[in-house]
Protein backbone atom coordinates (compact mmCIF):
# COMPACT_ATOMS: atom_id res chain seq x y z
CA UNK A 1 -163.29 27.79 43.18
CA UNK A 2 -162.68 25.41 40.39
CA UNK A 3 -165.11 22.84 40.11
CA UNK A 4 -163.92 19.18 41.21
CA UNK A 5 -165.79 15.98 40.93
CA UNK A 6 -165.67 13.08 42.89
CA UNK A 7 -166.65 9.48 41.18
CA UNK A 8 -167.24 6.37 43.44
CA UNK A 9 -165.63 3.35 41.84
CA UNK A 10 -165.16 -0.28 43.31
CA UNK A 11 -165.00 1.56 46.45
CA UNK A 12 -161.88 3.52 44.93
CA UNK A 13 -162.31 7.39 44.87
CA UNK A 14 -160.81 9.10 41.63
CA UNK A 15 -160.26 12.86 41.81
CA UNK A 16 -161.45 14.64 38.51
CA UNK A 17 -158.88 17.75 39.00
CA UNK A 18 -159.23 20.26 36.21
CA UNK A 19 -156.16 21.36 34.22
CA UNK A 20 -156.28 25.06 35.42
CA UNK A 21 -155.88 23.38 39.32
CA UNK A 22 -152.75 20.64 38.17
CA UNK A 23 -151.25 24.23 36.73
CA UNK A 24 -151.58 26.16 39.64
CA UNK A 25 -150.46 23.22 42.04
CA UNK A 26 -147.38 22.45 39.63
CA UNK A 27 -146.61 26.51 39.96
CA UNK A 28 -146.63 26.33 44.16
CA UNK A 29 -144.41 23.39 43.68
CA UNK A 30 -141.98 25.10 41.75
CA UNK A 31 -141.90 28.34 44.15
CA UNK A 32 -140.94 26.31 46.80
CA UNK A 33 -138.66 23.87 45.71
CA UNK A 34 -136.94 26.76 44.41
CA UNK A 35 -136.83 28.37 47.91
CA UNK A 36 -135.28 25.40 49.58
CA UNK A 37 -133.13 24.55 47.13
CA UNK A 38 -131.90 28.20 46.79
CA UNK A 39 -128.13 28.91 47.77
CA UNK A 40 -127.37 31.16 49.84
CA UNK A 41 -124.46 32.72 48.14
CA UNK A 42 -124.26 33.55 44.57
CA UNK A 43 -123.76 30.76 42.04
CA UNK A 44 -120.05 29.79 41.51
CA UNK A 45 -118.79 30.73 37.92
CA UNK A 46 -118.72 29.20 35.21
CA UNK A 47 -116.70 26.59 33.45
CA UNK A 48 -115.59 23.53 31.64
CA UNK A 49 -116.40 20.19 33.28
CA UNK A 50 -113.66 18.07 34.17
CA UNK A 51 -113.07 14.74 34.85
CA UNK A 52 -114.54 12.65 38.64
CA UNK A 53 -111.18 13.37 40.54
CA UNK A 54 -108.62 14.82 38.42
CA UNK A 55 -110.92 17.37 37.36
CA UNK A 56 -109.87 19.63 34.48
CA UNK A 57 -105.96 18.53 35.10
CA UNK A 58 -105.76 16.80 31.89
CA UNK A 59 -106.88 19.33 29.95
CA UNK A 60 -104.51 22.05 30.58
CA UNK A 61 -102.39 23.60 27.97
CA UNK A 62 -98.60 24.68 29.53
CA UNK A 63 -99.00 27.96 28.20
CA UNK A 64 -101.72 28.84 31.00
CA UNK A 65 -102.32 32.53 30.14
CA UNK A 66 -103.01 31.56 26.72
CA UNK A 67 -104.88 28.36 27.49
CA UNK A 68 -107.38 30.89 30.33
CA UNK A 69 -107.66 33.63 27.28
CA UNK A 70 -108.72 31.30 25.06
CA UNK A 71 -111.41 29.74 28.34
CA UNK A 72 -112.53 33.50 28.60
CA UNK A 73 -114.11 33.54 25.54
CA UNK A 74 -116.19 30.59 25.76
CA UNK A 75 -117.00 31.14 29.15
CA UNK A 76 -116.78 34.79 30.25
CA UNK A 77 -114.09 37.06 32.09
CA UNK A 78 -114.55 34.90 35.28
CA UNK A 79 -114.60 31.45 35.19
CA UNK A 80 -113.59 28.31 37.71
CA UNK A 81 -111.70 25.01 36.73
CA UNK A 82 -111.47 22.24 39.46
CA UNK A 83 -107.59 21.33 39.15
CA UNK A 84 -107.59 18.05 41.00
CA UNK A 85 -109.30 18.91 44.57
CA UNK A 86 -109.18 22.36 44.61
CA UNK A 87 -110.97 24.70 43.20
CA UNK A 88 -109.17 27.79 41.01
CA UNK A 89 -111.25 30.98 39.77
CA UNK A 90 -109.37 33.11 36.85
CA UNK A 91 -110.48 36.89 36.52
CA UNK A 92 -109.53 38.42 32.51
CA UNK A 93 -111.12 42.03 32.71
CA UNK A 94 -110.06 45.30 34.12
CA UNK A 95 -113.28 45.90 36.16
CA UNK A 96 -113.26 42.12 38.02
CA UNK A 97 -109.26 43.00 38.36
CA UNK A 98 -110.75 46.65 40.78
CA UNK A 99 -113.13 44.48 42.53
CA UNK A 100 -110.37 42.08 43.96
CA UNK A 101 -107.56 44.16 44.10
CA UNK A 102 -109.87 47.69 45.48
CA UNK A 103 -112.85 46.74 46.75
CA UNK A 104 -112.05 43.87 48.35
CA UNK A 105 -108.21 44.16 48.35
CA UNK A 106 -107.64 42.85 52.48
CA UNK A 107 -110.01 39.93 52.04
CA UNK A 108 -107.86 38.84 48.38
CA UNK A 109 -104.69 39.80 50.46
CA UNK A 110 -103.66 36.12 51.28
CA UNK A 111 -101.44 34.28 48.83
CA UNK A 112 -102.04 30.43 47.68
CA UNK A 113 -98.33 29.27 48.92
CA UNK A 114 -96.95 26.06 46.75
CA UNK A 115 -95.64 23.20 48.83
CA UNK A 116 -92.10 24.16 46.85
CA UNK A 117 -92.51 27.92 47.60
CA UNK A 118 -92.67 27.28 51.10
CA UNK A 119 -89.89 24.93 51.12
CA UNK A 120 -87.03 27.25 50.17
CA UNK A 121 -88.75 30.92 51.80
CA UNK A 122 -88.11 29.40 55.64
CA UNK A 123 -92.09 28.16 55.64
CA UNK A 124 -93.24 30.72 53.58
CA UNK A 125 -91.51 33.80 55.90
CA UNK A 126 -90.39 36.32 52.62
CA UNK A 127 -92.52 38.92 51.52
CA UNK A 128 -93.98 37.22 48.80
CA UNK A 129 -95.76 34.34 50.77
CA UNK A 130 -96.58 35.42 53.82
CA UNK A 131 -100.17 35.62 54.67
CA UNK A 132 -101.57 39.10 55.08
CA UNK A 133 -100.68 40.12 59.25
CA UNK A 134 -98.64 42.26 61.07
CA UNK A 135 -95.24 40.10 60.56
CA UNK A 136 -96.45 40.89 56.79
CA UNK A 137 -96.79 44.37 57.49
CA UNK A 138 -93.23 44.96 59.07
CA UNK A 139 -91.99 43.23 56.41
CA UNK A 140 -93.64 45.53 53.93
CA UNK A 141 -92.90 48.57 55.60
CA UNK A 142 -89.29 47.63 55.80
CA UNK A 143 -88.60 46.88 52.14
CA UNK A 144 -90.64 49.60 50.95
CA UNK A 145 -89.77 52.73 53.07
CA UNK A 146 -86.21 51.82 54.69
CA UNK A 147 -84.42 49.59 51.86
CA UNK A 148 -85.92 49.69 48.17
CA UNK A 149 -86.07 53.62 48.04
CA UNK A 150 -84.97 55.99 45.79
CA UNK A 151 -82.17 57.08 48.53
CA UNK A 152 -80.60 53.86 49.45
CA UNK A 153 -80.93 52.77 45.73
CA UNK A 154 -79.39 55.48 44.46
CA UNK A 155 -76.58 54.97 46.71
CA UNK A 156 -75.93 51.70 45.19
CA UNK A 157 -75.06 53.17 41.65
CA UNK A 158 -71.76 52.52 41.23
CA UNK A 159 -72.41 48.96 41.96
CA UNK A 160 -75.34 48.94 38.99
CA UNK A 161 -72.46 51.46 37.01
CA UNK A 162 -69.51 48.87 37.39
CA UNK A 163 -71.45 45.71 36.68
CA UNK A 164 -73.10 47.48 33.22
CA UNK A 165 -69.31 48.76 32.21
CA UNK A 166 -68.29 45.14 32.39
CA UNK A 167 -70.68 43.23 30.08
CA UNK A 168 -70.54 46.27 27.70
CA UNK A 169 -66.55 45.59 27.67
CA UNK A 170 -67.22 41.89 27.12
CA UNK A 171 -70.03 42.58 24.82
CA UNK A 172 -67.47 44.59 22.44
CA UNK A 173 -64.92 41.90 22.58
CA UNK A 174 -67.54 39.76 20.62
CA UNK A 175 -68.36 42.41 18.23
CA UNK A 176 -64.85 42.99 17.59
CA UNK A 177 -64.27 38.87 17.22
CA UNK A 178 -67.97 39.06 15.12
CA UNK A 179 -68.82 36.45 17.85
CA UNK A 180 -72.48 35.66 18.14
CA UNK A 181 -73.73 36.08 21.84
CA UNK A 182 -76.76 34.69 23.86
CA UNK A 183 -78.38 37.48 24.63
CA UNK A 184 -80.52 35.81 27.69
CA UNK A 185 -77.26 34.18 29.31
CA UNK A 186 -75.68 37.32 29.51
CA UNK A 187 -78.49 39.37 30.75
CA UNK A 188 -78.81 36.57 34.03
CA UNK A 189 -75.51 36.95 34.50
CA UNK A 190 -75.51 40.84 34.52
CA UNK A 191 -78.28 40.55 36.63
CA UNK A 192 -77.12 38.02 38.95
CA UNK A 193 -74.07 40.21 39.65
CA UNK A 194 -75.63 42.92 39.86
CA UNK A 195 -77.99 41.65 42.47
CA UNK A 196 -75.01 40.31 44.51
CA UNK A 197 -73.22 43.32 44.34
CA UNK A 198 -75.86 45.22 46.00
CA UNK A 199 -76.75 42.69 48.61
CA UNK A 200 -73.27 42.08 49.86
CA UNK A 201 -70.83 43.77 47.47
CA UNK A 202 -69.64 45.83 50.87
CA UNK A 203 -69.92 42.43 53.05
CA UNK A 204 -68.00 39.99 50.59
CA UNK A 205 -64.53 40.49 49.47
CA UNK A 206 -63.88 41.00 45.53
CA UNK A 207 -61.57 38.02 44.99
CA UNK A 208 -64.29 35.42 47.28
CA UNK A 209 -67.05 37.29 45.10
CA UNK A 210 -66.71 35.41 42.12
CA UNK A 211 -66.74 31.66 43.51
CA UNK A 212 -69.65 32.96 46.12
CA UNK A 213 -71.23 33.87 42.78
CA UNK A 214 -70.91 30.73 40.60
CA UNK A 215 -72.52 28.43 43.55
CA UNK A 216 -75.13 31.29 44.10
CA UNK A 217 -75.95 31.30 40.53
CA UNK A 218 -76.48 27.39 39.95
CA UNK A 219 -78.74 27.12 43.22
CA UNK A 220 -80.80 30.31 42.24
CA UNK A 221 -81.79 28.68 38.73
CA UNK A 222 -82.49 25.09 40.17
CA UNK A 223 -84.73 27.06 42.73
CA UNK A 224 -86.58 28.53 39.32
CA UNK A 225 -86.73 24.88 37.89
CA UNK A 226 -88.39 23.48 40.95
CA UNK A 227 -90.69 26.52 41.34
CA UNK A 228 -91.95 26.17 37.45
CA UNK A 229 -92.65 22.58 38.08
CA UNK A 230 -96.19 22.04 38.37
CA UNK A 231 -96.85 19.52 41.59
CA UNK A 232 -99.29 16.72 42.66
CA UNK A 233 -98.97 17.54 46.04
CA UNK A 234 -100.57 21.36 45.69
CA UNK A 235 -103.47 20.11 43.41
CA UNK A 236 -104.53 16.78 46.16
CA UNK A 237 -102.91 18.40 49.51
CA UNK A 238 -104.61 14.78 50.71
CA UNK A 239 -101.08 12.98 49.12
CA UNK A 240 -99.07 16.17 49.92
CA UNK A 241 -97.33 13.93 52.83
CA UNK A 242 -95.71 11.42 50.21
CA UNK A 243 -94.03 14.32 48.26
CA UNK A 244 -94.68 11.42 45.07
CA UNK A 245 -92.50 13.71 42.69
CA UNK A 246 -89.96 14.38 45.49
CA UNK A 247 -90.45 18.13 44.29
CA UNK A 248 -90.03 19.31 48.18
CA UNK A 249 -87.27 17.12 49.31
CA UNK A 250 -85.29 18.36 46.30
CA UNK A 251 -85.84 21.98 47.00
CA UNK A 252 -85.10 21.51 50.65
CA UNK A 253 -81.69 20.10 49.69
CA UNK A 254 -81.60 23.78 47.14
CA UNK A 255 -82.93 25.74 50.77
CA UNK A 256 -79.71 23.90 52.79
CA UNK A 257 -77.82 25.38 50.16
CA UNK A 258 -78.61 28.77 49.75
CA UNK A 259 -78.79 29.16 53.92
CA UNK A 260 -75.66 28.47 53.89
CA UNK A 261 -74.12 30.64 51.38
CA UNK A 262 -76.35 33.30 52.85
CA UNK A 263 -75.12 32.65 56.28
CA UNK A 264 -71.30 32.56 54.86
CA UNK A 265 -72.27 36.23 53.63
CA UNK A 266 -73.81 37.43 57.15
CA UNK A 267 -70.55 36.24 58.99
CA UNK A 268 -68.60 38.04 56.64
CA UNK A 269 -70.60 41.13 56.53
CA UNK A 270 -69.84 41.40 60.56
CA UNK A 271 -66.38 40.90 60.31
CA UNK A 272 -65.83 43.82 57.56
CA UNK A 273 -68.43 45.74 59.46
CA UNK A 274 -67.84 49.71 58.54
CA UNK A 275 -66.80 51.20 61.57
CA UNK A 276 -68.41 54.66 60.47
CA UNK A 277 -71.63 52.92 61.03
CA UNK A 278 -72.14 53.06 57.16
CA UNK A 279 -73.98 50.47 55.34
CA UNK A 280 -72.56 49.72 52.33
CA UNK A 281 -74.77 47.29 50.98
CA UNK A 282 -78.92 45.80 51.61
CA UNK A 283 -77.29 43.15 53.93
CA UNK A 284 -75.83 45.54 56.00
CA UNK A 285 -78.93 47.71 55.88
CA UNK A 286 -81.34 45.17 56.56
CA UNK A 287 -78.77 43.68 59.56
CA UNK A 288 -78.87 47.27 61.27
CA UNK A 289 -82.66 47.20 60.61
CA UNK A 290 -82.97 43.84 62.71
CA UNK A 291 -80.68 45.14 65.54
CA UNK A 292 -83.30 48.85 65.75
CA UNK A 293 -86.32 46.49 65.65
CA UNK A 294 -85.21 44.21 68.26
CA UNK A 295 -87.50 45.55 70.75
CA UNK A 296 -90.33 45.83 68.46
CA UNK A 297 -93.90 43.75 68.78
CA UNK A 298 -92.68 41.94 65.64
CA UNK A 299 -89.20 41.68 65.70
CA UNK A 300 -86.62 41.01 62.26
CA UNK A 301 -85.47 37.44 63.12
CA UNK A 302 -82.37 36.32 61.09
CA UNK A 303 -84.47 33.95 59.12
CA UNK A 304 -86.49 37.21 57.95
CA UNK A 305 -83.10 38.71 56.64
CA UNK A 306 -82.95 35.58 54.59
CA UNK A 307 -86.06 35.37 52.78
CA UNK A 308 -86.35 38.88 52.30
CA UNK A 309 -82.50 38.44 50.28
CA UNK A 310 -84.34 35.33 48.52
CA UNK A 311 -87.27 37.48 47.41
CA UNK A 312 -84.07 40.06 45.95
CA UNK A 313 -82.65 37.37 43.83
CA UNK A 314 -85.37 35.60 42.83
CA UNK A 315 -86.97 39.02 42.04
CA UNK A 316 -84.32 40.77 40.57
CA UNK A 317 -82.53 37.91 38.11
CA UNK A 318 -85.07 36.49 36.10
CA UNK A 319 -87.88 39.21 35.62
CA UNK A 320 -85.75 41.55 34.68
CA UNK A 321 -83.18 39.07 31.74
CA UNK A 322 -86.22 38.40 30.55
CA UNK A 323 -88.14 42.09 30.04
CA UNK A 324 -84.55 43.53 28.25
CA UNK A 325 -84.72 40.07 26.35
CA UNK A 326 -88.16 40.58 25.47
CA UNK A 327 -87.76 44.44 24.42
CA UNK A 328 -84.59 43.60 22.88
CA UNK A 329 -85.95 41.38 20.97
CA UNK A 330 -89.28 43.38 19.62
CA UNK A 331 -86.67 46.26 18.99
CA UNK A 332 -84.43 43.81 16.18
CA UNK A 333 -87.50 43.06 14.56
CA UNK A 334 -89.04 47.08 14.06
CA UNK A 335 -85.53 48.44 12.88
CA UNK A 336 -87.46 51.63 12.70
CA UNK A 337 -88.05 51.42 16.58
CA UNK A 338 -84.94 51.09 17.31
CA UNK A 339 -83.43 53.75 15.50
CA UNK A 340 -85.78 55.98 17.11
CA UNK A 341 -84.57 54.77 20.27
CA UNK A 342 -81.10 55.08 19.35
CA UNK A 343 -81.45 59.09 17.98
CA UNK A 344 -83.14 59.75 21.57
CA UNK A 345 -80.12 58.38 23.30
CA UNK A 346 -77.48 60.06 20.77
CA UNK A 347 -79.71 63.33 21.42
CA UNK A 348 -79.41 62.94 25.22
CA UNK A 349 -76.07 61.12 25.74
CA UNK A 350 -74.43 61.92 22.66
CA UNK A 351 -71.88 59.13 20.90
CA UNK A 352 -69.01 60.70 22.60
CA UNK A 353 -70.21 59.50 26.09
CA UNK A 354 -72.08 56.70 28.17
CA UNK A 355 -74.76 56.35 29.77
CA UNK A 356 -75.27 57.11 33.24
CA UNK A 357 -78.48 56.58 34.91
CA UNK A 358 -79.26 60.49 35.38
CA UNK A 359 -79.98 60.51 31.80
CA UNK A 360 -82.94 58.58 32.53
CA UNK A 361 -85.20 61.09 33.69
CA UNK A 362 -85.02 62.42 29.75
CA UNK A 363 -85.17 59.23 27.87
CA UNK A 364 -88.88 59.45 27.19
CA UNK A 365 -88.68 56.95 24.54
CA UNK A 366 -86.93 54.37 26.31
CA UNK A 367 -89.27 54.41 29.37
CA UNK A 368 -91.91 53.81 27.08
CA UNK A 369 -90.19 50.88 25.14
CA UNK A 370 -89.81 49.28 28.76
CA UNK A 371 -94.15 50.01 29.54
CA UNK A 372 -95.02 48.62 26.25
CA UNK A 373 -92.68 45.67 26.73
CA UNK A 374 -94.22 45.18 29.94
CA UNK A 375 -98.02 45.30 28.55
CA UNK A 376 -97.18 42.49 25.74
CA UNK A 377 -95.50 40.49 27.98
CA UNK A 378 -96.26 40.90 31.64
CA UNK A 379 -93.43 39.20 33.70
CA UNK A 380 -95.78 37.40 35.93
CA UNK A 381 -98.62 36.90 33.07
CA UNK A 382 -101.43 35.59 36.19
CA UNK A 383 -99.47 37.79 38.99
CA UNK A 384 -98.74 35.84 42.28
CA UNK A 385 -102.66 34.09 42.66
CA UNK A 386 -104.91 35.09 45.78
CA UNK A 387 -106.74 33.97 48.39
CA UNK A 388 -109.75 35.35 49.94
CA UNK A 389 -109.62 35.06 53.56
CA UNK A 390 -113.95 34.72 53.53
CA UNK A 391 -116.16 33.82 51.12
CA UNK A 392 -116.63 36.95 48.18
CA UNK A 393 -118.71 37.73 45.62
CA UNK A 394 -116.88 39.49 42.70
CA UNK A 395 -118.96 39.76 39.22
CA UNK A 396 -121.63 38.34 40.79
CA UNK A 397 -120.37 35.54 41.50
CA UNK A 398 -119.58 33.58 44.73
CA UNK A 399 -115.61 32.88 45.55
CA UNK A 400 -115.75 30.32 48.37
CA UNK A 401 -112.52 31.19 51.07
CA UNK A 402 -109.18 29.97 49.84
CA UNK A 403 -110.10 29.79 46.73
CA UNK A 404 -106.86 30.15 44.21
CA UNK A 405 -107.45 33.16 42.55
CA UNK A 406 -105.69 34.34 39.26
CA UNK A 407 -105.41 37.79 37.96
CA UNK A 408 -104.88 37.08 34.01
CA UNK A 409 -103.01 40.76 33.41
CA UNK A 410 -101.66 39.37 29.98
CA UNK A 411 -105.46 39.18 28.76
CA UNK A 412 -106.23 42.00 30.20
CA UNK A 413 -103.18 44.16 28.45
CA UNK A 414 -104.10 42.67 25.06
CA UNK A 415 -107.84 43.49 25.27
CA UNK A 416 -108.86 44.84 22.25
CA UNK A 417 -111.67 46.64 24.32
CA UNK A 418 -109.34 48.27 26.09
CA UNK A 419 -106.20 48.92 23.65
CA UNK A 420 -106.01 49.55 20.10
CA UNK A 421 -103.96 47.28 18.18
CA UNK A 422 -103.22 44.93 21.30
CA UNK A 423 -101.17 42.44 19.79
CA UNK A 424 -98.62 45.28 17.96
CA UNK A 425 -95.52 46.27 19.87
CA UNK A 426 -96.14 49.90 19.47
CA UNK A 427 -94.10 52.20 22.49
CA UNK A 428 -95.79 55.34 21.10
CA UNK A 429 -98.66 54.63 23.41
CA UNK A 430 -97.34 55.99 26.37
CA UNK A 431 -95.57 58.90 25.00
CA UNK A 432 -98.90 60.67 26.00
CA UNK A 433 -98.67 62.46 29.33
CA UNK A 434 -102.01 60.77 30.14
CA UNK A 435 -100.82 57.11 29.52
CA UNK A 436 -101.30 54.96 32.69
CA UNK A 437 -97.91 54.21 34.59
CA UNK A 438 -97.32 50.98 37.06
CA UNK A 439 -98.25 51.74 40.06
CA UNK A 440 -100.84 49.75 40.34
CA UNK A 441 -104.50 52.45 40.04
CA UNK A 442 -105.11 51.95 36.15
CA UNK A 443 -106.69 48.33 36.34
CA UNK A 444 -105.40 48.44 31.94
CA UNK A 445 -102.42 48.29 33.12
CA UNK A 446 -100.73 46.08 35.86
CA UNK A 447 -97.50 44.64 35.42
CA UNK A 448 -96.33 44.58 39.00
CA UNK A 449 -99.72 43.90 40.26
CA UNK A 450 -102.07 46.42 42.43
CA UNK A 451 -103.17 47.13 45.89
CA UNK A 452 -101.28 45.98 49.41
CA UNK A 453 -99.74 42.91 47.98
CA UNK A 454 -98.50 44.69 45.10
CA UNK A 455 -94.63 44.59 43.98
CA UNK A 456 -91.90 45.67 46.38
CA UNK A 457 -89.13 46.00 43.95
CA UNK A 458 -90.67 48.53 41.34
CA UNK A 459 -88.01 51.18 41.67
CA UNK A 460 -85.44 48.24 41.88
CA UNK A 461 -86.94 46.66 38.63
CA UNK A 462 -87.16 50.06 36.74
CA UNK A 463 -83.68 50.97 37.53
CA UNK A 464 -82.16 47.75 36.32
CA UNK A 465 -83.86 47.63 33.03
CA UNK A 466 -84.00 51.21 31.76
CA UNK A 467 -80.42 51.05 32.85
CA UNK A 468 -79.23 48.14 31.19
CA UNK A 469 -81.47 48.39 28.09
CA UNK A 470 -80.30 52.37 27.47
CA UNK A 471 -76.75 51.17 27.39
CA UNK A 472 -77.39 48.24 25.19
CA UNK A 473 -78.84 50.15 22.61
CA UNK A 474 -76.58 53.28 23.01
CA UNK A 475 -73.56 50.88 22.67
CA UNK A 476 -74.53 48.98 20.18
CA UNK A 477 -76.45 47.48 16.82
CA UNK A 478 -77.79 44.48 16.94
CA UNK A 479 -78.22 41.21 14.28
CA UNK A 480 -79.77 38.29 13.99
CA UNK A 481 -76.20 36.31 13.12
CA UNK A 482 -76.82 33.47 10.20
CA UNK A 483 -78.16 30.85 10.94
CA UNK A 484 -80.45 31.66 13.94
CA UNK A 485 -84.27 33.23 13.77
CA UNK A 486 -85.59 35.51 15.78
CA UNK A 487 -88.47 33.86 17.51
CA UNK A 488 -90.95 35.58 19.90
CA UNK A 489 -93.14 33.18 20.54
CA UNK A 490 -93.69 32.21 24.55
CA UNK A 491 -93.24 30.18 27.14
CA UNK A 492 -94.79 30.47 29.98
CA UNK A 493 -93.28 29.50 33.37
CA UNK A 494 -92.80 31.39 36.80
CA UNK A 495 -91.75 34.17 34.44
CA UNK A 496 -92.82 34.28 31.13
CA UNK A 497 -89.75 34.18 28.92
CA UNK A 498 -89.05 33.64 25.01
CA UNK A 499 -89.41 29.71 24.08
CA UNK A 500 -85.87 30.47 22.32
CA UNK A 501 -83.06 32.60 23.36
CA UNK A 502 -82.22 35.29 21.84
CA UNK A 503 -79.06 34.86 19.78
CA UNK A 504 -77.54 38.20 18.38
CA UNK A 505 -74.13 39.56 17.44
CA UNK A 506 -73.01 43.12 19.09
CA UNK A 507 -71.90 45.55 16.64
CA UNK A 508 -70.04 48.43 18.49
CA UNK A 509 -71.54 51.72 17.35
CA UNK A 510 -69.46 54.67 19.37
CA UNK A 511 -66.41 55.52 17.27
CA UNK A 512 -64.16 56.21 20.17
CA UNK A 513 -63.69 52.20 21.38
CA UNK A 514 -62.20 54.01 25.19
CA UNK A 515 -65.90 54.27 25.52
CA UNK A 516 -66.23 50.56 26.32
CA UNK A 517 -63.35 49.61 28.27
């Protein structure tokens, strides 16, 4: 016992405590404030403060995978911001990337849905948006295994074929008049053809094709405008009602608009209705698919067909103008690249021939040209963000449900940790047989994402590019005309695209000039 003495003044009693005792009573105090004040989760990450109400709004650069790199260094490879009243948690490493999208892939299956997203996808019905559930699962199970493989692609080709033939025809026309092109502009509108060709080529006559296509395209990119917008509504879902920035009402007025052209497709498609039962294009195979699964627990409404041809567009216009543009574009500026890519096409194809997309399978160089282009710049730099459905712990730290959740996978592909070189465009990388692929189980490497909410359209996506970007480069050298630059710098968006389009002039390099006509 310590000793404590007791003094007697004015009738007062004063307590003569020895230091050793305050010590020991200041240590039992500590003990069990800490016990009641303990959490019982994990700590939230870290982060920058913010600001009482906006939070850490004001602060944000437009270039967000850039701006949360840059935040990853300061304050780890999982951090939180607070972007007005909700709260956002942004992953940058490989090994937090296999916790969400492995470990804990069903609880991180939900998707954060933007007041705008939901607006044009029929309330948030496409493939995309929908929260993780068994109308998800049909969906899934449709696209994947009945109408975005290999067989029912491949029977597409000449679709893909004819489209390709006609912008290298144009293409040569403005080599011939030394006419400079926009390389981006014509890659949309390859790709926006090509999309509509294989939706409804079979279901839409040729001569109503092109004025279906002009009013397709200029809803399509005002979609992609109001999607890249960023909206007070989704950061203080308290004022969501007033729609301040009339974001919604304006893409309800785009969602009118595309229903309709998409419902001026469906009547046509059953009016030219093969009578051999054949379906001649995804419309017609995903309208056959909603007649078999009629009887189903979850049935294909119409409004399903819809959003599922949305998600086609949406997925198959922009991602893939911009990866050729991007490649394209990496490919003027390492002459020596492209050359190489060039004597591998001449060695498979020869310059007496085009190309045709079972040449493919032996363009080793050119696959890897489309990988390496996808590693530097990732089409969807912070993927589609997540939700857990229950409060998660991932690096230790807690993830309270509904949390927005972003996967940075353009940090993660330049991690100098992880790659050597990171920032150099260097295709050589995944000549070797044990270079990771896409499909989604090397957490290096995740372009089109990983685990059950991972991309749809992969085989769609690789088919259009390696396609398009083989018969570029077979047809043709490229320049930088005079008077533009060739820029590679940024900008980041829905897809991440180059702040300036590429302008180039075609110069035809097959001698025989039947070979583009």
């Amino acid at each position: 016992m310590f000793p404590i003495s007791t003094l007697f003044t004015d009738n007062k009693i004063l307590i003569n405590v020895t230091p050793y005792a305050i010590l020991v009573l200041i240590a039992i105090l500590s003990v069990l404030w800490y016990f009641l004040k303990r959490s019982p989760h994990p700590p939230l990450p870290p982060g920058p403060r913010g600001l009482p109400i906006v939070g850490n709004l004001p602060f944000l650069d437009p270039n967000l995978h850039t701006y949360f790199t840059k935040l990853a260094k300061s304050y780890g490879p999982i951090f939180k911001l607070n972007l007005g009243s909700k709260l956002t948690v942004v992953v940058n490493s490989p090994a937090l990337a296999r916790e969400i999208l492995k470990d804990q892939d069903i609880n991180f299956a939900n998707r954060d849905v933007p007041l705008t997203g939901r607006a044009f996808s029929y309330g948030g019905l496409d493939l995309v948006l929908l929260p993780y559930c068994a109308e998800w699962k049909m969906l899934r199970k449709v696209c994947v295994l009945k109408l975005l493989n290999r067989k029912t692609l491949d029977s597409f080709y000449e679709l893909r074929r004819k489209e390709v033939r006609e912008r290298t025809k144009y293409l040569y026309q403005k080599g011939q008049e030394e006419s400079p092109v926009n390389l981006e502009d014509q890659l949309f509108l390859t790709m926006m053809n090509l999309t509509m060709n294989m939706l409804w080529g079979g279901s839409v006559k040729a001569e109503e094709m092109e004025s279906v296509g002009t009013e397709f395209k200029g809803v399509i990119s005002e979609i992609i405008r109001l999607l890249g917008e960023p909206n007070v509504s989704d950061f203080f879902p308290m004022v969501a009602r007033f729609d301040l920035q009339g974001l919604v009402k304006k893409m309800h007025v785009c969602a009118r608009e595309l229903d309709a052209i998409l419902n001026g497709a469906i009547e046509k498609m059953q009016l030219l209705r093969s009578r051999d039962g054949e379906c001649k294009d995804l419309l017609q195979h995903l309208m056959k698919l909603k007649e078999e699964e009629a009887d189903s627990e979850v049935p294909i409404t119409l409004n399903h067909v819809k959003a599922v041809l949305s998600d086609m567009v949406l997925g198959g216009t922009d991602t893939t103008t911009n990866t050729i543009e991007f490649a394209m574009a990496e490919l003027i500026r390492n002459p020596k690249l492209m050359k190489r890519a060039q004597q591998e096409l001449d060695d498979v194809v020869g310059k007496d021939n085009i190309v045709e997309e079972s040449h493919i399978t032996r363009l080793s160089y050119i696959v890897a040209i489309m990988k390496e282009t996808l590693r530097l710049y990732p089409t969807i730099p912070l993927l589609v963000p997540h939700c857990p459905a229950e409060t998660a712990v991932v690096g230790g730290y807690s993830i309270p449900k509904n949390t927005k959740t972003f996967i940075n996978v353009w940090s993660i592909q330049r991690d100098p940790n992880v790659w050597d070189n990171p920032n150099e465009f260097c295709p050589g990388r995944f000549l070797d047989k044990k270079a990771c692929d896409f499909s989604g189980t090397d957490y290096r490497f995740l372009p089109f994402g990983s685990g059950r909410r991972m991309c749809a359209g992969i085989a769609l996506a690789e088919m259009m590019v390696l396609y398009t970007l083989a018969t570029l480069l077979h047809s043709f050298d490229w320049k930088i005309p005079e008077g533009h630059v060739l820029d590679l710098e940024e900008k980041f968006g829905v897809v991440l695209k180059l702040k300036t389009p590429l302008v180039v002039l075609p110069v035809p390099r097959l001698s025989n000039h039947n070979l583009y006509l």
